[in-house]
C-alpha atoms as a PDB file:
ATOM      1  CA  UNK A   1      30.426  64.174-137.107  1.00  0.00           C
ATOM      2  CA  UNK A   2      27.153  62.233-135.297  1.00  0.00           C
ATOM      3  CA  UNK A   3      28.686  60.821-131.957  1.00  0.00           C
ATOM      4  CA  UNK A   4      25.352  59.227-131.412  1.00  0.00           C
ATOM      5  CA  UNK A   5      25.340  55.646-130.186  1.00  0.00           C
ATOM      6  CA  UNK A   6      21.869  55.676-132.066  1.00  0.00           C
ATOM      7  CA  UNK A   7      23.774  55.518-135.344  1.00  0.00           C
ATOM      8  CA  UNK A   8      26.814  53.353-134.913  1.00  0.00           C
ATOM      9  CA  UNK A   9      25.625  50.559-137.689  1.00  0.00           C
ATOM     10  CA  UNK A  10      28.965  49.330-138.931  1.00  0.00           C
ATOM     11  CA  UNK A  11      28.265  45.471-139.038  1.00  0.00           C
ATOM     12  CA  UNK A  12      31.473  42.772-139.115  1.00  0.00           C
ATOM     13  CA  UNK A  13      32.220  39.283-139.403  1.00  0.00           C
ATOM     14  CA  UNK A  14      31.522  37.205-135.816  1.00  0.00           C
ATOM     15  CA  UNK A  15      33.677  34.025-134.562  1.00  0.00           C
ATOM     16  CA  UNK A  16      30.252  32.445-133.561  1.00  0.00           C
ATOM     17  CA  UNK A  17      26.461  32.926-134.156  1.00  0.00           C
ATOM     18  CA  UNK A  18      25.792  33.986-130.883  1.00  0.00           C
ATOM     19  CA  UNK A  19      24.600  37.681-132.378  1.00  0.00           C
ATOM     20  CA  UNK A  20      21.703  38.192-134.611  1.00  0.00           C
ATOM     21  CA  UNK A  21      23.488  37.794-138.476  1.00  0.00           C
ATOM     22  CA  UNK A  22      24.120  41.599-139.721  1.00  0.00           C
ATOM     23  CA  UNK A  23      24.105  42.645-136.301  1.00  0.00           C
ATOM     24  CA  UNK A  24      25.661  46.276-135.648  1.00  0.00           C
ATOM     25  CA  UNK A  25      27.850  48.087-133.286  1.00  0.00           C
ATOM     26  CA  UNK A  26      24.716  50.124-131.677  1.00  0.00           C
ATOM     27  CA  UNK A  27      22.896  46.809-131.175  1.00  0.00           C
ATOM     28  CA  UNK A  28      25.491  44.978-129.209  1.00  0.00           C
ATOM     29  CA  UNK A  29      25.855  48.195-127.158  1.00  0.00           C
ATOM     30  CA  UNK A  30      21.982  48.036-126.716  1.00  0.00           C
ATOM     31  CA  UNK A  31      22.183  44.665-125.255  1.00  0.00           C
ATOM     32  CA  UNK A  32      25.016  45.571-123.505  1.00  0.00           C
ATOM     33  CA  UNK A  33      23.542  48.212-121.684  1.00  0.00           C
ATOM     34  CA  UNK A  34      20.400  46.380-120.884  1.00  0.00           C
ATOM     35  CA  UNK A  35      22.492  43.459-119.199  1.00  0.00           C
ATOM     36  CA  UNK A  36      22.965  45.914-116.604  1.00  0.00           C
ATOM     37  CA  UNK A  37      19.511  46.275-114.325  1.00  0.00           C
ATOM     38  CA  UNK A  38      20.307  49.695-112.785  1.00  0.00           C
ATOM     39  CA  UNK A  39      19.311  52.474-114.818  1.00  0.00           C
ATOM     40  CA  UNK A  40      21.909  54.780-112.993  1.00  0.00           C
ATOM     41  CA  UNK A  41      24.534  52.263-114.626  1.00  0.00           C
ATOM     42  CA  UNK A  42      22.816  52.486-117.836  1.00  0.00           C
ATOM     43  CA  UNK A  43      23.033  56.030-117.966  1.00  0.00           C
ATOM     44  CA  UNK A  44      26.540  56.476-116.434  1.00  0.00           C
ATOM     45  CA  UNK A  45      27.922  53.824-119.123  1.00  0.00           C
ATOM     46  CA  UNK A  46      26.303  55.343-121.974  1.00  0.00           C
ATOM     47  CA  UNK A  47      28.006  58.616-121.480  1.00  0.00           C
ATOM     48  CA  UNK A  48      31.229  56.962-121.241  1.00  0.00           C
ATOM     49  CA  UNK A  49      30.999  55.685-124.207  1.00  0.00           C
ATOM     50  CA  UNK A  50      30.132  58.688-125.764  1.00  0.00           C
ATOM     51  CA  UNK A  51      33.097  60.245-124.756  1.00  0.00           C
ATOM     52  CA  UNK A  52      35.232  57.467-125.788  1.00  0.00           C
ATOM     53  CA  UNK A  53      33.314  57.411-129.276  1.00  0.00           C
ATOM     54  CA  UNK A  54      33.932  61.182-129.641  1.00  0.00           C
ATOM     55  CA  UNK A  55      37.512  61.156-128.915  1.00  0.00           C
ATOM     56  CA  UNK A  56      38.276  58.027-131.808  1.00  0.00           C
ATOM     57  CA  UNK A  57      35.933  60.047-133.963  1.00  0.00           C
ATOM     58  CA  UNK A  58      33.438  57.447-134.263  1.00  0.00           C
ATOM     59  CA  UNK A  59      36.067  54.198-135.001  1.00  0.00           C
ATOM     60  CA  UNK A  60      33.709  50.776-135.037  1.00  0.00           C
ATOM     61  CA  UNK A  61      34.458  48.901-132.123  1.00  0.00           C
ATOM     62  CA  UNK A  62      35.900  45.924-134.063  1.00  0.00           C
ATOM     63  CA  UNK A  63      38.328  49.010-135.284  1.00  0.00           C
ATOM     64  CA  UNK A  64      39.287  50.021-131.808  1.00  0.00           C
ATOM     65  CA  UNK A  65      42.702  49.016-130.680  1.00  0.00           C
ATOM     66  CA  UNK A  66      44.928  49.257-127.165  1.00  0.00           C
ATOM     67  CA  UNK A  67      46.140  52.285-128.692  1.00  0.00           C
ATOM     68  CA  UNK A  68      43.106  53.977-128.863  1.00  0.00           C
ATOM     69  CA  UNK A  69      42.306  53.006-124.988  1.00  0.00           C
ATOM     70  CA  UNK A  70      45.953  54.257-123.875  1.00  0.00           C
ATOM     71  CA  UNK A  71      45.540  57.258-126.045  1.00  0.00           C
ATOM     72  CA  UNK A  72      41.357  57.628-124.420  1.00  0.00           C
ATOM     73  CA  UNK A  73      43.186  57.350-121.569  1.00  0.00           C
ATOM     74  CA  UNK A  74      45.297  60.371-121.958  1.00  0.00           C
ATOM     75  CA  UNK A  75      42.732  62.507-123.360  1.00  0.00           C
ATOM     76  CA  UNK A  76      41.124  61.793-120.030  1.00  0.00           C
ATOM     77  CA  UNK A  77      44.119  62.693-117.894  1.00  0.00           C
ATOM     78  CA  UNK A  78      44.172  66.102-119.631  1.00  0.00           C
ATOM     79  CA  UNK A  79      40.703  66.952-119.307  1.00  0.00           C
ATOM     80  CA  UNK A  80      41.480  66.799-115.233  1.00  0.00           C
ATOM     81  CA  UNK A  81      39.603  63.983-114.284  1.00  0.00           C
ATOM     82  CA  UNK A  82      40.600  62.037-110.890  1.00  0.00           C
ATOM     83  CA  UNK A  83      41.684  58.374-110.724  1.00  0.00           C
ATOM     84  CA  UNK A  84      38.408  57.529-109.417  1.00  0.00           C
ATOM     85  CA  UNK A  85      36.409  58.635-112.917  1.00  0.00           C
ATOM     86  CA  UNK A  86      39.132  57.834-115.266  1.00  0.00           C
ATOM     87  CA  UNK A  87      38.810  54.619-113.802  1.00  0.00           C
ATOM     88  CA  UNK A  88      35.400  54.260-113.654  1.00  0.00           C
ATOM     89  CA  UNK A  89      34.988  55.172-117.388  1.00  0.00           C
ATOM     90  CA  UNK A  90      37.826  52.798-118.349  1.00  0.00           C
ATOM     91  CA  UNK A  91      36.191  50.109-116.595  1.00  0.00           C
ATOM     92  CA  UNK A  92      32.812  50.840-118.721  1.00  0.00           C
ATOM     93  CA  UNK A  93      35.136  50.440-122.051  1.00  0.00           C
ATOM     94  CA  UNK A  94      36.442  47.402-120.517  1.00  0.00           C
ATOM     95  CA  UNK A  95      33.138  45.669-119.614  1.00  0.00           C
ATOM     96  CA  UNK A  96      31.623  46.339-123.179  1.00  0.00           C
ATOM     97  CA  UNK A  97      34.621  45.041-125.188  1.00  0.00           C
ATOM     98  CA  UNK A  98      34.409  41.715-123.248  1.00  0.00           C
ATOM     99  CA  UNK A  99      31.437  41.435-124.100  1.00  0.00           C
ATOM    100  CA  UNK A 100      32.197  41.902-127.674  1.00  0.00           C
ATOM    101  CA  UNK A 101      34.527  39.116-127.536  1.00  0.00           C
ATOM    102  CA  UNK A 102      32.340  36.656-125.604  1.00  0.00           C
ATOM    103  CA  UNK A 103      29.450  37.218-127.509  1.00  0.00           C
ATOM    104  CA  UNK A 104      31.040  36.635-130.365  1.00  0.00           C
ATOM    105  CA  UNK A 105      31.154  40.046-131.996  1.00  0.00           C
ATOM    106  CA  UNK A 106      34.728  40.298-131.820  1.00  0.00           C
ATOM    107  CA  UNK A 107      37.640  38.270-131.741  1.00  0.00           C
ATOM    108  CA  UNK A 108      40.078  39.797-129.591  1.00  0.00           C
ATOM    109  CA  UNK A 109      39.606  41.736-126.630  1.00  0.00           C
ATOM    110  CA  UNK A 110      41.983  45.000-127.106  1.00  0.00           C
ATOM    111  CA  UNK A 111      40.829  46.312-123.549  1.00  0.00           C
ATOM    112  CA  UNK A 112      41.966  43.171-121.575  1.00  0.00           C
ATOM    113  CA  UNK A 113      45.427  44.320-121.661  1.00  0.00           C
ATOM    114  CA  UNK A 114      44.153  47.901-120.409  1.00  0.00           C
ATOM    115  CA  UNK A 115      45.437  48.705-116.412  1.00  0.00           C
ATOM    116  CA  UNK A 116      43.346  50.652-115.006  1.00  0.00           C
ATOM    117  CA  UNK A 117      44.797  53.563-112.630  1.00  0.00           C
ATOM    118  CA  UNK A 118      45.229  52.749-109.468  1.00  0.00           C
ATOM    119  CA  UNK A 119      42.513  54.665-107.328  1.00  0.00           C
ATOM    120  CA  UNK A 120      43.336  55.848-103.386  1.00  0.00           C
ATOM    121  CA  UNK A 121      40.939  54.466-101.138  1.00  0.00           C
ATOM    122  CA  UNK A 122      40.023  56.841 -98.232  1.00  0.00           C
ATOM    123  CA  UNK A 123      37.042  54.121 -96.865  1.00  0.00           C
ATOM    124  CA  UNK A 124      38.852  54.481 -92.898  1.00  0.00           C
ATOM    125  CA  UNK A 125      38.371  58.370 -93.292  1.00  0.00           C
ATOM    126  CA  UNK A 126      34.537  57.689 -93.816  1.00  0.00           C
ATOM    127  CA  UNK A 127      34.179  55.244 -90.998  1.00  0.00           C
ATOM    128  CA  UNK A 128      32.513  56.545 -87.686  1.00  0.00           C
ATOM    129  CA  UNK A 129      33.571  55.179 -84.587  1.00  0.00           C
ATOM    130  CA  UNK A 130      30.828  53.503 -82.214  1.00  0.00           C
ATOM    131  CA  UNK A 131      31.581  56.056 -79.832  1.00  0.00           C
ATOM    132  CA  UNK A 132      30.978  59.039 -82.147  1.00  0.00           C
ATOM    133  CA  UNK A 133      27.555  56.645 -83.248  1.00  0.00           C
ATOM    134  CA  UNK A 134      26.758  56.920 -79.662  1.00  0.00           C
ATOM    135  CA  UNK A 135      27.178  60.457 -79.170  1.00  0.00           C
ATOM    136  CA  UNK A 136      24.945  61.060 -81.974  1.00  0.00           C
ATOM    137  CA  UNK A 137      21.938  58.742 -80.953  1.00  0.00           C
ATOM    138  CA  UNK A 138      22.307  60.940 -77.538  1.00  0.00           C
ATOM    139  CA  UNK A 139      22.078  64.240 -78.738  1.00  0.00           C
ATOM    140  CA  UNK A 140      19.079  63.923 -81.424  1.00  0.00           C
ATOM    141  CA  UNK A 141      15.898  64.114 -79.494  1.00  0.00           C
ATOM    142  CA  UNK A 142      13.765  64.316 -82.109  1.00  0.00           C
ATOM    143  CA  UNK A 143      12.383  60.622 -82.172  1.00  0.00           C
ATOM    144  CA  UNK A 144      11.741  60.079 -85.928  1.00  0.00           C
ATOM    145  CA  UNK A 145      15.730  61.020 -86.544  1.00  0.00           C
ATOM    146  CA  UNK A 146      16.496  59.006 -83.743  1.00  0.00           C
ATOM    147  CA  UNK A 147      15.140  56.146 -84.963  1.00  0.00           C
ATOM    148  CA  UNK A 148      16.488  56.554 -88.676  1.00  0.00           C
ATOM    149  CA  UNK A 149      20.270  57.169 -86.825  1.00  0.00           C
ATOM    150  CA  UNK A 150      19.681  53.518 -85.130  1.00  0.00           C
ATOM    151  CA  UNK A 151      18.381  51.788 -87.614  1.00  0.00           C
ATOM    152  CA  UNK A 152      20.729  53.110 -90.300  1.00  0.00           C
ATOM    153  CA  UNK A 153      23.787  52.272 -87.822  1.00  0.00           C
ATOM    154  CA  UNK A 154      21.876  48.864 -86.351  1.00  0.00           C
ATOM    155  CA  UNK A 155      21.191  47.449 -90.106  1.00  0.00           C
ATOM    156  CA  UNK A 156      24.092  49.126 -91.818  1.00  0.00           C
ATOM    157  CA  UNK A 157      21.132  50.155 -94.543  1.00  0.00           C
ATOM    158  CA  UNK A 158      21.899  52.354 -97.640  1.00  0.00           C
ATOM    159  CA  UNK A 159      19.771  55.791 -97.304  1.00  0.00           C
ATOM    160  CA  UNK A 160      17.397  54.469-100.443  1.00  0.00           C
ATOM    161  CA  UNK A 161      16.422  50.937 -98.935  1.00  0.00           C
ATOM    162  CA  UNK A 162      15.864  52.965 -95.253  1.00  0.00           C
ATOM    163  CA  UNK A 163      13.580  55.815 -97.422  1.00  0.00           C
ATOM    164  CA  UNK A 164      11.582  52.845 -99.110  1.00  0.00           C
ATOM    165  CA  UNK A 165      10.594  51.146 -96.005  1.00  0.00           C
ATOM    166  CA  UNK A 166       7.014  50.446 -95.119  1.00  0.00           C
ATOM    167  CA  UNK A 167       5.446  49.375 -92.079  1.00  0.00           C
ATOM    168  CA  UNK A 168       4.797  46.162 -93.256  1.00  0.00           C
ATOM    169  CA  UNK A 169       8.310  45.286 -93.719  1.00  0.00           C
ATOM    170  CA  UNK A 170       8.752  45.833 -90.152  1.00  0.00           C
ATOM    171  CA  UNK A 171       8.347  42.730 -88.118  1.00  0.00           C
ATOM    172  CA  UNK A 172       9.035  41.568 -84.157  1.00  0.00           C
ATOM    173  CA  UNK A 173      10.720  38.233 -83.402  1.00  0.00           C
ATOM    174  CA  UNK A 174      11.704  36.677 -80.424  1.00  0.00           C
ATOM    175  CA  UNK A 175      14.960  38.319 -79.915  1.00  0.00           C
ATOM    176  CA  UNK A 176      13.717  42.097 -80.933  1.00  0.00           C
ATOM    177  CA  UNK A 177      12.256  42.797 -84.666  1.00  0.00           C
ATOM    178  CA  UNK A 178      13.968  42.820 -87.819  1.00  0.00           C
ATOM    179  CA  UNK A 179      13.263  44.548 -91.459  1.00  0.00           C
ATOM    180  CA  UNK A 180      12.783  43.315 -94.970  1.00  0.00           C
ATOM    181  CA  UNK A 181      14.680  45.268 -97.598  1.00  0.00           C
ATOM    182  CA  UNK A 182      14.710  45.522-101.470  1.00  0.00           C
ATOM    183  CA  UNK A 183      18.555  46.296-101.972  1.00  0.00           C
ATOM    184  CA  UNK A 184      19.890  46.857-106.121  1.00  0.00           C
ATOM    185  CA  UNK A 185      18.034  44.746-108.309  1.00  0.00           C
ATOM    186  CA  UNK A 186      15.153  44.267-106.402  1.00  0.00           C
ATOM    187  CA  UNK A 187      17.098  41.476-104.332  1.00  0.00           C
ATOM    188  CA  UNK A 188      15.070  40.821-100.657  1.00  0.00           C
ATOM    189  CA  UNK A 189      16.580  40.317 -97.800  1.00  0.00           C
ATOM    190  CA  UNK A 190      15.800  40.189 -93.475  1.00  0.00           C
ATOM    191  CA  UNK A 191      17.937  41.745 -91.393  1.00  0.00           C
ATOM    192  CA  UNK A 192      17.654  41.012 -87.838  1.00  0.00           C
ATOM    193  CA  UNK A 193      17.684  44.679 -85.625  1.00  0.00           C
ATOM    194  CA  UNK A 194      17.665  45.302 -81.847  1.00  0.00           C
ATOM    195  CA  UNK A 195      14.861  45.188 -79.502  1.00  0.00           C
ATOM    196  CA  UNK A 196      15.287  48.638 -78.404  1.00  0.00           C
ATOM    197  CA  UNK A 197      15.480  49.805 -82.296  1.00  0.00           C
ATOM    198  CA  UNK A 198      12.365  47.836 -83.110  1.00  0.00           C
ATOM    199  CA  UNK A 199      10.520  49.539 -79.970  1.00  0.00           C
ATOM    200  CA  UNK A 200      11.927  53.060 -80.775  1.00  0.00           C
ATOM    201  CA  UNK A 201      10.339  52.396 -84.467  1.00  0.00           C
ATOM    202  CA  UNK A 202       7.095  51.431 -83.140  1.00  0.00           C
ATOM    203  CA  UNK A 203       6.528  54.740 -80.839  1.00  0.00           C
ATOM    204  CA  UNK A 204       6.230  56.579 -84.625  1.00  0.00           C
ATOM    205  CA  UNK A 205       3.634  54.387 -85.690  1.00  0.00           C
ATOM    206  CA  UNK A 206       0.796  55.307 -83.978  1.00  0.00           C
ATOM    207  CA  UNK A 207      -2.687  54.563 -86.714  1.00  0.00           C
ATOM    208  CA  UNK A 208      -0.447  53.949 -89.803  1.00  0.00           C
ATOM    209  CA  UNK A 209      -1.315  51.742 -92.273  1.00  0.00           C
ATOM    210  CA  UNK A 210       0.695  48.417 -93.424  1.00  0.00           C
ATOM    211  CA  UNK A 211       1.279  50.366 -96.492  1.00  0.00           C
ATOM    212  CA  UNK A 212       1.937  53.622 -94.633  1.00  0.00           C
ATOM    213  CA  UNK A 213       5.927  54.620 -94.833  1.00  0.00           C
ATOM    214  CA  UNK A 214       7.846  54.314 -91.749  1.00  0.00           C
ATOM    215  CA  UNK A 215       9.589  57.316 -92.193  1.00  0.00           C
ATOM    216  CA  UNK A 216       7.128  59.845 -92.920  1.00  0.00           C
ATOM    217  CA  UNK A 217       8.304  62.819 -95.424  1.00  0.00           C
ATOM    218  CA  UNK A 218       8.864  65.834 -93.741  1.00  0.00           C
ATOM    219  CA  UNK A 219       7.195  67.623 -96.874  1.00  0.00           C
ATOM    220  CA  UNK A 220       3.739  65.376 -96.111  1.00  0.00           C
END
């Protein structure tokens, strides 16, 4: 049997008109999918459903009761999975089935009575102190990883947002500098940095260009 989402085309009756008339399982997955900006997400969500489509050999998601989650559920635990990706792929079943309901495509939401496992946090295991920060910024002497330590610690920026910085999104103010970001979904935002971390940026500079990245590739 086909577990493609591609040709899931069983069509069903709708509480409301808020779906195209004839409209089919793999469309209100499409627009499902595309509600969601990150393509990551898109990906990760699409092969959850896969899996879930492949264990209820292809049911229709009108078709699909708590049952079938509890039972998806299993069939996870089996396979080995942790907490964290049962969970995560649960969640992905959840979001699209209220969605079905909301939009109209189905009238009952079998996935709102669904728990999802309870997942161990280990976020204080992850946390450095400010004194092992500290220890760090004084042993690196290499001034480009310096700077990328203090910024990363001074603006609390995700690895991708630091790597996609450009000089021109690097601007003094009265109190030091601070750096415009594009975080997920292309939001922008200013984030106000130290003087000292503004003046350890601008020693890499030298000739750059506006456009120029602030943290050169090693590879270039």
């Amino acid at each position: 049997m086909n577990h493609s989402l591609a040709v899931r085309t069983e069509t069903t009756r709708r509480a409301n008109p808020t779906l195209p008339e004839g409209a089919t399982d793999a469309l209100v997955i499409d627009l499902w999918l595309r509600s969601h900006r990150s393509p990551k997400t898109r990906a990760a969500y699409k092969a959850d459903l896969v899996d879930l489509f492949a264990f209820t050999e292809d049911k229709p998601l009108q078709g699909l009761s708590l049952l079938d989650l509890l039972d998806f559920e299993t069939h996870l635990e089996d396979l080995g999975l942790r907490p964290s990706s049962i969970a995560r792929k649960l969640s992905a079943v959840k979001s699209l089935l209220t969605f079905c309901q909301k939009s109209g495509y189905t009238t009952v939401n079998v996935g709102a009575a669904l728990k999802l496992p309870a997942v161990e946090t280990r976020l204080a295991e992850r946390i450095t102190s400010e004194a092992q920060v500290q220890k760090l910024l004084a042993l690196e002497t290499d001034p480009r990883n310096h700077s990328i330590l203090r910024l990363l610690y001074n603006a609390g920026l995700r690895v991708s947002e630091l790597c996609a910085l450009i000089w021109n999104d690097v601007q003094e103010n009265p109190n030091g500098g601070q750096v415009r970001v594009f975080g997920k979904g292309g939001k922008e935002r200013y984030i106000v940095i130290s003087r000292e971390t503004y003046e350890k940026m601008q020693t890499l500079r030298h000739n750059s260009l506006n456009e120029a990245p602030v943290f050169q590739s090693r590879k270039m």
